[in-house]
C-alpha atoms as a PDB file:
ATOM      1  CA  UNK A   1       0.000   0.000   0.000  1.00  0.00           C
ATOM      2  CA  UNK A   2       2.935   2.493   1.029  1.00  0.00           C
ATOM      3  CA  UNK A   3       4.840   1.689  -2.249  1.00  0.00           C
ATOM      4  CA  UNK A   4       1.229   2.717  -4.257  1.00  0.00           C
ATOM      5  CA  UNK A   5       1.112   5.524  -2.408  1.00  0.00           C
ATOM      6  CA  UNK A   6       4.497   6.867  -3.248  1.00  0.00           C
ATOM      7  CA  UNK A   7       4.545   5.628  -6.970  1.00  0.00           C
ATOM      8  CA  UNK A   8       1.238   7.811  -7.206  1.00  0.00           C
ATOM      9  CA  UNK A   9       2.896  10.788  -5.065  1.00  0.00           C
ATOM     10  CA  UNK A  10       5.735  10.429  -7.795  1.00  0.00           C
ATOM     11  CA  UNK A  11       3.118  10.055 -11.342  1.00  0.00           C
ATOM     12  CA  UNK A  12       1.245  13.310  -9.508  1.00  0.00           C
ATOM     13  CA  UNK A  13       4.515  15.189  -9.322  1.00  0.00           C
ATOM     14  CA  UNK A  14       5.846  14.583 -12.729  1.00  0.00           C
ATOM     15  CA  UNK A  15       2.501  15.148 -14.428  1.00  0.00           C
ATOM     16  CA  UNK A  16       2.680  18.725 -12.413  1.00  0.00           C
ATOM     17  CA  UNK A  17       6.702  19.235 -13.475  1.00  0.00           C
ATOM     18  CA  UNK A  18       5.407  18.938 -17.269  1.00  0.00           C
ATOM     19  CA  UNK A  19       2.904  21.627 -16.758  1.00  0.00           C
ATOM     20  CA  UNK A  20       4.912  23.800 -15.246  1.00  0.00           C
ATOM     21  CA  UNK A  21       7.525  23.339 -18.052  1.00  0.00           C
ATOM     22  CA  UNK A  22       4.668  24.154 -20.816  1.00  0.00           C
ATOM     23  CA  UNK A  23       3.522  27.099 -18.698  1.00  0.00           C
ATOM     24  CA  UNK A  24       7.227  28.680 -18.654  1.00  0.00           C
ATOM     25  CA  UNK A  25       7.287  28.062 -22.371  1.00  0.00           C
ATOM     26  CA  UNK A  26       4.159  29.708 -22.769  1.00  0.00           C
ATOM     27  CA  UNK A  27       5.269  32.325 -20.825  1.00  0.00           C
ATOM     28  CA  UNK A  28       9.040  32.808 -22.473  1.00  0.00           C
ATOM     29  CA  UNK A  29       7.236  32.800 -25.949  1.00  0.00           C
ATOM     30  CA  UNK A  30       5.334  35.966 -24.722  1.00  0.00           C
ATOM     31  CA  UNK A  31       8.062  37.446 -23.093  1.00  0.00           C
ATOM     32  CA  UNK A  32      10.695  36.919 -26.101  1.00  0.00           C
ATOM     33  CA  UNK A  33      12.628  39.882 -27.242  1.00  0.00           C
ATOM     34  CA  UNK A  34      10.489  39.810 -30.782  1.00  0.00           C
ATOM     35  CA  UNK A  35       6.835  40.045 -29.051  1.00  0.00           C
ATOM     36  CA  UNK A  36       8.085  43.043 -26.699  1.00  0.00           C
ATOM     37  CA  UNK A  37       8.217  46.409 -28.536  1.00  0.00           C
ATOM     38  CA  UNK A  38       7.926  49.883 -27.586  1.00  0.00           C
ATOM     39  CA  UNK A  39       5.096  51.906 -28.159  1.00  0.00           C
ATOM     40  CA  UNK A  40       1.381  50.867 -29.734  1.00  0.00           C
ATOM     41  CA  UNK A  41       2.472  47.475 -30.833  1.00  0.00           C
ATOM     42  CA  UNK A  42       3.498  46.174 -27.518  1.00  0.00           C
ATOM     43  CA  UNK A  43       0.467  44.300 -26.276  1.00  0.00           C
ATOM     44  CA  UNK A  44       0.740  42.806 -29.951  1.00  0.00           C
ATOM     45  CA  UNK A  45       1.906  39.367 -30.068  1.00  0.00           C
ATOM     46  CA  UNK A  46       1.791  37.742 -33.795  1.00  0.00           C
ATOM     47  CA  UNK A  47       2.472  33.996 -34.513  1.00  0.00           C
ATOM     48  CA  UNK A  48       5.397  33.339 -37.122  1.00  0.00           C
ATOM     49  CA  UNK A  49       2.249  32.589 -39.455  1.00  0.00           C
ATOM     50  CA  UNK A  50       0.903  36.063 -39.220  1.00  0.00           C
ATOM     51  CA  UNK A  51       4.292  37.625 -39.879  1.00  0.00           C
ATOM     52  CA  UNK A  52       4.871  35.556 -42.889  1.00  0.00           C
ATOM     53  CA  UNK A  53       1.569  36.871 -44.418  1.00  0.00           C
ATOM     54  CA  UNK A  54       1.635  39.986 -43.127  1.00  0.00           C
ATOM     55  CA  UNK A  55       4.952  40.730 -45.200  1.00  0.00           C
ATOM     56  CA  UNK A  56       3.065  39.087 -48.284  1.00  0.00           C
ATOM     57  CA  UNK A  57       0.218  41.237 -48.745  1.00  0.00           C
ATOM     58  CA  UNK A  58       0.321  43.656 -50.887  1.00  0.00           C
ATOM     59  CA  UNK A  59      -0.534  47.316 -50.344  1.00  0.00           C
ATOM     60  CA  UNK A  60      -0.176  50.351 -52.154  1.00  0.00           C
ATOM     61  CA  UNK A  61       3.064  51.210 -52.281  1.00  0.00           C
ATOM     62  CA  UNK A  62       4.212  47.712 -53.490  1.00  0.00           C
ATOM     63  CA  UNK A  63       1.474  47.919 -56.065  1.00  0.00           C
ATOM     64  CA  UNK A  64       3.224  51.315 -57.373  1.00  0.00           C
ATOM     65  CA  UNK A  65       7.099  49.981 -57.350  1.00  0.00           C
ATOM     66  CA  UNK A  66       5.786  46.335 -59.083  1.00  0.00           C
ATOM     67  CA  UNK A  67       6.437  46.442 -62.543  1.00  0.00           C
ATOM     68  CA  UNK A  68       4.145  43.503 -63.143  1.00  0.00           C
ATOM     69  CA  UNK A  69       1.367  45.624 -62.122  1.00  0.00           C
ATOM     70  CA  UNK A  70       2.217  48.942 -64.015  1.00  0.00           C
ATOM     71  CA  UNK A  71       2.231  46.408 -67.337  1.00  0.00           C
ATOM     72  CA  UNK A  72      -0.809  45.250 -66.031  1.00  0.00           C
ATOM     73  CA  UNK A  73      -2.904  48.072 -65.249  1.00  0.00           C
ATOM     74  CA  UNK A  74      -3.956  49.363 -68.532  1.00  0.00           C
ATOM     75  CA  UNK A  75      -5.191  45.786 -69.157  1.00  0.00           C
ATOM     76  CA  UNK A  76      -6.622  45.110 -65.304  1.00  0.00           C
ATOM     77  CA  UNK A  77      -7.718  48.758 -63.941  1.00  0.00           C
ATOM     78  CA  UNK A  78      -8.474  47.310 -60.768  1.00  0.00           C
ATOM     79  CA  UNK A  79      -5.502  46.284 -59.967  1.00  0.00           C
ATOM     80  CA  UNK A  80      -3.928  49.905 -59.893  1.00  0.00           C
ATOM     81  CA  UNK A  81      -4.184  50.679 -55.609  1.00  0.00           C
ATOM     82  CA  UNK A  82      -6.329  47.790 -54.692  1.00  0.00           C
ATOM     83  CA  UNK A  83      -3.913  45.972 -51.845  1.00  0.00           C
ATOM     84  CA  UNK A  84      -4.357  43.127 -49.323  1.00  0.00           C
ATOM     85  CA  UNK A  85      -3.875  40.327 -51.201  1.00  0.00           C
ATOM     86  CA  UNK A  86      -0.975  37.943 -51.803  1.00  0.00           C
ATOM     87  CA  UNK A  87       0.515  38.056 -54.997  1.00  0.00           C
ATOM     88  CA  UNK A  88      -1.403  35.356 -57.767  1.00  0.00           C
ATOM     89  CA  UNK A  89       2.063  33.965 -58.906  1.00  0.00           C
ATOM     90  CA  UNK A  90       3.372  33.441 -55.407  1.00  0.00           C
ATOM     91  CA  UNK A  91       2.876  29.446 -55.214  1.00  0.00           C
ATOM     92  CA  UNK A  92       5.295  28.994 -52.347  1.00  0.00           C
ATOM     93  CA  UNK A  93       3.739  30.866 -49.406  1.00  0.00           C
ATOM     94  CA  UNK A  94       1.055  27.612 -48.751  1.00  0.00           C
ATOM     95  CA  UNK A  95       4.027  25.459 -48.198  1.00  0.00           C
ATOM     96  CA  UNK A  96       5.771  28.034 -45.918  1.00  0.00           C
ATOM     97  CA  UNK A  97       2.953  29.244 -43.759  1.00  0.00           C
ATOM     98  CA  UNK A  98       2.577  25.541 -43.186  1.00  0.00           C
ATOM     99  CA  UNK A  99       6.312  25.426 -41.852  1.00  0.00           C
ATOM    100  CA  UNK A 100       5.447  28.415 -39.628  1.00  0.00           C
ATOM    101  CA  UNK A 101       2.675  26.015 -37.833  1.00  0.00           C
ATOM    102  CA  UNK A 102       5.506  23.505 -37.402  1.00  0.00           C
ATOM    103  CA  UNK A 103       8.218  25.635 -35.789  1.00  0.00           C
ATOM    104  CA  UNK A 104       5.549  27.580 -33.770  1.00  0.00           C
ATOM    105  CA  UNK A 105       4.506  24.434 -32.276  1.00  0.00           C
ATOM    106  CA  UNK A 106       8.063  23.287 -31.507  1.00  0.00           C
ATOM    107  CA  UNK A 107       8.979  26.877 -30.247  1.00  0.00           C
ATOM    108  CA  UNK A 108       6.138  26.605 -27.609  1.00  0.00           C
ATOM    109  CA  UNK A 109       7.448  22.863 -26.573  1.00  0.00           C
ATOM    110  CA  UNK A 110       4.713  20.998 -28.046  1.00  0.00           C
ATOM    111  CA  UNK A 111       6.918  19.048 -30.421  1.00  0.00           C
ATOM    112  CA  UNK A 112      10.443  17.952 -31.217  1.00  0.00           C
ATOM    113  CA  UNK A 113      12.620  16.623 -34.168  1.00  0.00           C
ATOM    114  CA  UNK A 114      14.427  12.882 -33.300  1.00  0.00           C
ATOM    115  CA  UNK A 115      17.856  13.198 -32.579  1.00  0.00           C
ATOM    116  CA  UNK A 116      20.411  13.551 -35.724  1.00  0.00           C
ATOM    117  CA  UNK A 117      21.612   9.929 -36.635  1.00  0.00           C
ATOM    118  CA  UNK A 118      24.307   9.533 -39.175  1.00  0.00           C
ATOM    119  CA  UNK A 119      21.518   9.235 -42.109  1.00  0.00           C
ATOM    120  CA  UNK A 120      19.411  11.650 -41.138  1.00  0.00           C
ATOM    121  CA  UNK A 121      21.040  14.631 -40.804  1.00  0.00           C
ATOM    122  CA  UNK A 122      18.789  17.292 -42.680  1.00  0.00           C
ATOM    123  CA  UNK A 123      16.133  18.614 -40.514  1.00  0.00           C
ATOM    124  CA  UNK A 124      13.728  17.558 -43.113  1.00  0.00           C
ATOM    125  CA  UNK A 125      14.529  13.895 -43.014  1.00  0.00           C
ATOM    126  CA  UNK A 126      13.710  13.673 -39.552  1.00  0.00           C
ATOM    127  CA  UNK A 127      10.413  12.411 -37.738  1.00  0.00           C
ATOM    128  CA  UNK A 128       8.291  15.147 -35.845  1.00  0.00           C
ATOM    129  CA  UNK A 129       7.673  13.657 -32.482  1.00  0.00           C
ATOM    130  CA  UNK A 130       4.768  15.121 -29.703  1.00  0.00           C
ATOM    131  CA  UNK A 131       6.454  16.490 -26.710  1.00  0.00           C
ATOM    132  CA  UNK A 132       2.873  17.859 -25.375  1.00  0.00           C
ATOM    133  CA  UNK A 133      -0.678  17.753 -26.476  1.00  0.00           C
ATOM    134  CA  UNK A 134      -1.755  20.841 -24.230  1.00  0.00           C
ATOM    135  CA  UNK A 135      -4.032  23.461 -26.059  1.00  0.00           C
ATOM    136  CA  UNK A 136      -1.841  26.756 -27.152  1.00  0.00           C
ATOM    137  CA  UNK A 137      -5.299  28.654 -27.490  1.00  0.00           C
ATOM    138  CA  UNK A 138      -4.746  29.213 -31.125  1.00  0.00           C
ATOM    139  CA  UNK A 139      -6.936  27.188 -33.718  1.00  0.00           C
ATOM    140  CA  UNK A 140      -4.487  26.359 -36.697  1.00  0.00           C
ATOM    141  CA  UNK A 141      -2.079  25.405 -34.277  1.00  0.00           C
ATOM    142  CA  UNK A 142      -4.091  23.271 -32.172  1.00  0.00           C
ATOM    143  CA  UNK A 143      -6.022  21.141 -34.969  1.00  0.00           C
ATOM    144  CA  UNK A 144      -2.169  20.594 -36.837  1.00  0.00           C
ATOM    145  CA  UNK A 145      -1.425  19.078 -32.734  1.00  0.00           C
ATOM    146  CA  UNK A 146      -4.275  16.819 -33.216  1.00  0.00           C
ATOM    147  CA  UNK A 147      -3.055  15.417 -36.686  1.00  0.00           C
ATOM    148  CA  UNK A 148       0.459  15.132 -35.147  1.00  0.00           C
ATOM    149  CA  UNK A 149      -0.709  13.640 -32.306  1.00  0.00           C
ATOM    150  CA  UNK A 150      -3.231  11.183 -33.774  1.00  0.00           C
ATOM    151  CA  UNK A 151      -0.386  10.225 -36.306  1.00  0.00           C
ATOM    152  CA  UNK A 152       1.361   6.568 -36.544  1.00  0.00           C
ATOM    153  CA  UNK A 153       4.009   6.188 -37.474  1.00  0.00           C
ATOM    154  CA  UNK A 154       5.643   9.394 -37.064  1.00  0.00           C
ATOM    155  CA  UNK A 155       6.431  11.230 -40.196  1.00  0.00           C
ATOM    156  CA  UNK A 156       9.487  13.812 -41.189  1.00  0.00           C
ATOM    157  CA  UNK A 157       9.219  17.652 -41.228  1.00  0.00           C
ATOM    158  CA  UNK A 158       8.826  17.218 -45.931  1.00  0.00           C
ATOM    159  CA  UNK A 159       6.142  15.287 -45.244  1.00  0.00           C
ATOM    160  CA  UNK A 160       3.775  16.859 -42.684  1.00  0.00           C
ATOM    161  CA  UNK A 161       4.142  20.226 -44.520  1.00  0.00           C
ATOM    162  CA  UNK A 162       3.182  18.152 -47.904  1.00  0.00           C
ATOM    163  CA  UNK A 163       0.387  16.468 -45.723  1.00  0.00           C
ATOM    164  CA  UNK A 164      -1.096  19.734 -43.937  1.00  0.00           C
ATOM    165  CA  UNK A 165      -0.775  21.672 -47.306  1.00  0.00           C
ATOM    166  CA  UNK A 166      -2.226  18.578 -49.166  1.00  0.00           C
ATOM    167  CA  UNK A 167      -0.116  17.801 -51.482  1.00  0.00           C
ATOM    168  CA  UNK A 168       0.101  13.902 -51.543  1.00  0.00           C
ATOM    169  CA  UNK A 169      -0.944  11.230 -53.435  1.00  0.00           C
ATOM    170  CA  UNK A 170      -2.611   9.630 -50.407  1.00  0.00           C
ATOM    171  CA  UNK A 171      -6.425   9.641 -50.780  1.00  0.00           C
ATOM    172  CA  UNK A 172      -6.595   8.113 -46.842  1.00  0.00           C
ATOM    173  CA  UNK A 173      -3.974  11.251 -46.018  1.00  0.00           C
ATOM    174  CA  UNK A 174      -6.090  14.011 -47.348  1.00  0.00           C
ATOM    175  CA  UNK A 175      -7.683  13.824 -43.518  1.00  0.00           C
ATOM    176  CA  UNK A 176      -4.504  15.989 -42.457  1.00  0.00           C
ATOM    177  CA  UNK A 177      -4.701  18.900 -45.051  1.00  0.00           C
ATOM    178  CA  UNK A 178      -5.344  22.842 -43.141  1.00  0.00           C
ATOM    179  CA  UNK A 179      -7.845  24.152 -45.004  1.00  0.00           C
ATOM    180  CA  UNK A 180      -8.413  28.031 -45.789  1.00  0.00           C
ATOM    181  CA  UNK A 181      -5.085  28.967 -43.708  1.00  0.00           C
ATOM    182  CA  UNK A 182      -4.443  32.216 -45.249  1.00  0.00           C
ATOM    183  CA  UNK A 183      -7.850  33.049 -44.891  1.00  0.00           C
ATOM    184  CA  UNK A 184      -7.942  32.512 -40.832  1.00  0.00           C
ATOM    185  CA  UNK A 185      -4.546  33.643 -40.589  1.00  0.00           C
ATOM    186  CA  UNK A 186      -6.152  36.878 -42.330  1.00  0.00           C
ATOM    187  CA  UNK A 187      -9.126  36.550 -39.229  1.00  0.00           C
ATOM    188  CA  UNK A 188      -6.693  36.726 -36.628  1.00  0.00           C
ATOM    189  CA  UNK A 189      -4.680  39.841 -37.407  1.00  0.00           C
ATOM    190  CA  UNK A 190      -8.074  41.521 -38.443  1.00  0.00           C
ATOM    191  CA  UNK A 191      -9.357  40.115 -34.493  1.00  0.00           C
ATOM    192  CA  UNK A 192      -5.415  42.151 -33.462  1.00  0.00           C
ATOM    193  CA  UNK A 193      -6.866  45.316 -35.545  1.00  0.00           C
ATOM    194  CA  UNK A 194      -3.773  44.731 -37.896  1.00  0.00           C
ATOM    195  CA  UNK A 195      -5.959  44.411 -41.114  1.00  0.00           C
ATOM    196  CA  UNK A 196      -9.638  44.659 -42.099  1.00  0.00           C
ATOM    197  CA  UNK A 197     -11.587  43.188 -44.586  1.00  0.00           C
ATOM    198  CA  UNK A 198     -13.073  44.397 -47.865  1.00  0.00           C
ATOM    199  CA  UNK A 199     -14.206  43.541 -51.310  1.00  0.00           C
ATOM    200  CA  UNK A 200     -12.218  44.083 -54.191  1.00  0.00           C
ATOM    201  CA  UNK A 201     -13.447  44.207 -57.929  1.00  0.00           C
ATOM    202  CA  UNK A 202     -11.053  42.570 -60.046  1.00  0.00           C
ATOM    203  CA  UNK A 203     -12.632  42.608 -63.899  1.00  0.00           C
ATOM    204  CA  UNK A 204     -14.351  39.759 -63.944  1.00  0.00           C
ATOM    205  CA  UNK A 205     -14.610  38.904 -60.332  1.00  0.00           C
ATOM    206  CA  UNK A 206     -15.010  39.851 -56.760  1.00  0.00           C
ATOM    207  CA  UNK A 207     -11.871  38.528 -53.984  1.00  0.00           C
ATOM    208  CA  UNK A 208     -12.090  39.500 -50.319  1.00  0.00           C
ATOM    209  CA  UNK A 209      -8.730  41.487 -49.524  1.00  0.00           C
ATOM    210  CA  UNK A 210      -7.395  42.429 -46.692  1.00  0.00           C
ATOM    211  CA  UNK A 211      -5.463  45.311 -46.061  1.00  0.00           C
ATOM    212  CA  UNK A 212      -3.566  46.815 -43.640  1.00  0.00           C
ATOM    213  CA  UNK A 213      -4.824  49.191 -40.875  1.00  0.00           C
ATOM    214  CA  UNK A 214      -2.273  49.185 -38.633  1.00  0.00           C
ATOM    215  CA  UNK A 215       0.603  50.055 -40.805  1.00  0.00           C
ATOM    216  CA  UNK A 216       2.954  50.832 -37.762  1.00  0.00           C
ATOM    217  CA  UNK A 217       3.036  47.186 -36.812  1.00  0.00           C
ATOM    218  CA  UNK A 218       3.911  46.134 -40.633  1.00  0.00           C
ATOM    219  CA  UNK A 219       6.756  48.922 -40.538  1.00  0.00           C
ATOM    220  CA  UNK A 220       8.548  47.469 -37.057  1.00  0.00           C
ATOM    221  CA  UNK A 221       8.114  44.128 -38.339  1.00  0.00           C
ATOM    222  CA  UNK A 222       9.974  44.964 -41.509  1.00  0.00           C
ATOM    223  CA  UNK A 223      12.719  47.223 -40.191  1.00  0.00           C
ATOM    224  CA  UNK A 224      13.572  44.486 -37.131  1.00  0.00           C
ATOM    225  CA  UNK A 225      14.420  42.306 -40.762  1.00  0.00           C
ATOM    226  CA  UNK A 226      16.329  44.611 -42.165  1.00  0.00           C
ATOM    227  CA  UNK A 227      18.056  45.971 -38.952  1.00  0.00           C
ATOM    228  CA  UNK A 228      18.971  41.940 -38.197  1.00  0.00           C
ATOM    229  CA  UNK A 229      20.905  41.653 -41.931  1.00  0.00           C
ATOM    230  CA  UNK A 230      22.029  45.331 -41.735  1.00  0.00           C
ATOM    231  CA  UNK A 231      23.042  47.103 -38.695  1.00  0.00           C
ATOM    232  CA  UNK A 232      22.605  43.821 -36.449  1.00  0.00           C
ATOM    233  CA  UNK A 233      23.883  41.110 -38.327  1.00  0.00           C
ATOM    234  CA  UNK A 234      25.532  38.228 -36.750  1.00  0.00           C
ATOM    235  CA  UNK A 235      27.458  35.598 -38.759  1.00  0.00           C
ATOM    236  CA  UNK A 236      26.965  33.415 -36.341  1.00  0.00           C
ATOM    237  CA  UNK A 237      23.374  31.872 -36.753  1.00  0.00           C
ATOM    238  CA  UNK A 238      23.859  30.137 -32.893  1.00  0.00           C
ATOM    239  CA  UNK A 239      23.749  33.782 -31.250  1.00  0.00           C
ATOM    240  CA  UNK A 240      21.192  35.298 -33.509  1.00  0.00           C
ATOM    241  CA  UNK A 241      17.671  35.039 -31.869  1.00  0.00           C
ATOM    242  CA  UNK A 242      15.623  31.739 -32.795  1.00  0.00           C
ATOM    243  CA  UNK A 243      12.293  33.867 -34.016  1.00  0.00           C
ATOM    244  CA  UNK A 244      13.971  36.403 -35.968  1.00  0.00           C
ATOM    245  CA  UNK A 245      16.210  33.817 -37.319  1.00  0.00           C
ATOM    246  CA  UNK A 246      12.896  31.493 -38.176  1.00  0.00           C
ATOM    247  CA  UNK A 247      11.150  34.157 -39.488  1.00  0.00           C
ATOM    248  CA  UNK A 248      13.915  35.094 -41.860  1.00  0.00           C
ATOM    249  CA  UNK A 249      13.950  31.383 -42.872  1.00  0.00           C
ATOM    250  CA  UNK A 250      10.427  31.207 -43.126  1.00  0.00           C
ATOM    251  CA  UNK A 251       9.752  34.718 -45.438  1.00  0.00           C
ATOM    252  CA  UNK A 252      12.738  33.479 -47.956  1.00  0.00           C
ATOM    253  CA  UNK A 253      10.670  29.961 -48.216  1.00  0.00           C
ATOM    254  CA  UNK A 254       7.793  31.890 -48.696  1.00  0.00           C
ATOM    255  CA  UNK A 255       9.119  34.085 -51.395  1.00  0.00           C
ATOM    256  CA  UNK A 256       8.125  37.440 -49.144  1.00  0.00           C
ATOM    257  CA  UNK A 257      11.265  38.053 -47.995  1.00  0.00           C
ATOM    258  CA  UNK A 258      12.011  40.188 -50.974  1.00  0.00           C
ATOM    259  CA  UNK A 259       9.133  42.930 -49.719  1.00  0.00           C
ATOM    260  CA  UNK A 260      10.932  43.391 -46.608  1.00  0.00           C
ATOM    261  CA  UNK A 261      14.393  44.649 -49.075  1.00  0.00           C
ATOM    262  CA  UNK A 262      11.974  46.261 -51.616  1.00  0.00           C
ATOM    263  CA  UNK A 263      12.389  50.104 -49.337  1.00  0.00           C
ATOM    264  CA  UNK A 264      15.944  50.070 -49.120  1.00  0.00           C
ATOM    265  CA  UNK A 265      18.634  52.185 -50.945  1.00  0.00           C
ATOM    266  CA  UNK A 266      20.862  51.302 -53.807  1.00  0.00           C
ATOM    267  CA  UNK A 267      23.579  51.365 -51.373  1.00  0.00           C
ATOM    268  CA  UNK A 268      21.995  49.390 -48.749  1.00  0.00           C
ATOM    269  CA  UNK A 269      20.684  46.849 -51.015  1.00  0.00           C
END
């Protein structure tokens, strides 16, 4: 009876060890250098997801330096100022908002990559494994825990983000795919008073856009990029900080990264 006792004295305390370790990573993803800013934006705190398509939607000045849409606009008029959207040839920003959910999750200590082995040295060859199955309060990121966690055998870091974006071959695997991503990305940083919504005309058709209100938050998002290749730059990527460093990643996967350049000087450039 005593040794029942203490085995369930010891379950209890490692059960409440683990929750305090997913609290404090909770907590240190709120607290990180990248979600404190001075200013308006402070009480802001955007998921790697809502950065990436944040820096991908267009507004008005990117609309006025694109050549594409200057050759364009005689053909399209609409196109001329309308902003809010991602660009229509951009076919890599699915894949990489997808990657955002992944390294989100394993920032906030719900998952892990395997240890390196001799053949599997490239992060993408190796298997996503659940470290916690606690709720992060965020939607997209919860239902991609479920897959992960409802997932046997475990598969690599390629093949969730082929899975979640749905690109497989799998009919029994088409379970996994996110659905409408960019659109409740879009919903959340409308909910943060970031963006709002309208409807754009577009010739033949009508889109819901989404542009930006809060054009201060865009602004320090894009300067902290520039600022950590620029005037902060560390060759070393081991002391450069993990979300910065992940975004940066993440925006060059997603083919946005080039926005973030797009303001700078000849010289800079």
């Amino acid at each position: 009876m005593t040794t029942l006792t203490h085995r369930a004295r010891r379950t209890e305390i490692s059960k409440n060890s683990e929750k305090k370790m997913e609290s404090e990573e909770d907590s240190n993803w709120e607290k990180s250098p990248d979600n404190e800013d001075s200013g308006d934006s402070k009480d802001i705190r955007l998921t790697l997801m809502e950065e990436v398509l944040l820096l991908g939607l267009k507004d008005k000045e990117a609309n006025i330096n694109s050549w594409i849409t200057r050759w364009l606009t005689p053909v399209i008029p609409a196109l001329w100022g309308a902003e809010g959207y991602t660009s229509f040839w951009n076919d890599c920003i699915s894949s990489g908002l997808r990657g955002g959910i992944l390294i989100e999750l394993a920032m906030r200590g719900r998952i892990y990559l395997e240890p390196p082995t001799m053949r599997k040295k490239r992060l993408l060859d190796r298997k996503v494994l659940l470290k916690s199955d606690s709720p992060t309060g965020d939607v997209l990121l919860d239902e991609t825990l479920k897959h992960i966690k409802a997932t046997e055998p475990t598969e690599t870091v390629q093949t969730w983000i082929e899975l979640l974006t749905g690109e497989t071959w799998n009919p029994f695997k088409l379970q996994y795919q996110l659905r409408n991503v960019r659109e409740r990305i879009a919903k959340n940083l409308v909910e943060k008073g970031i963006l709002t919504t309208e409807k754009q005309n577009f010739l033949l058709f009508d889109m819901t856009t989404h542009p930006v209100t809060n054009t201060t938050e865009k602004q320090r998002l894009v300067k902290k990029l520039q600022d950590s290749v620029l005037e902060r730059w560390v060759n070393d990527p081991q002391r450069m900080d993990k979300r910065t460093l992940a975004l940066l990643v993440l925006a060059h996967s997603s083919d946005v990264l080039e926005n973030v350049f797009s303001s700078l000087t000849d010289d800079k450039y």
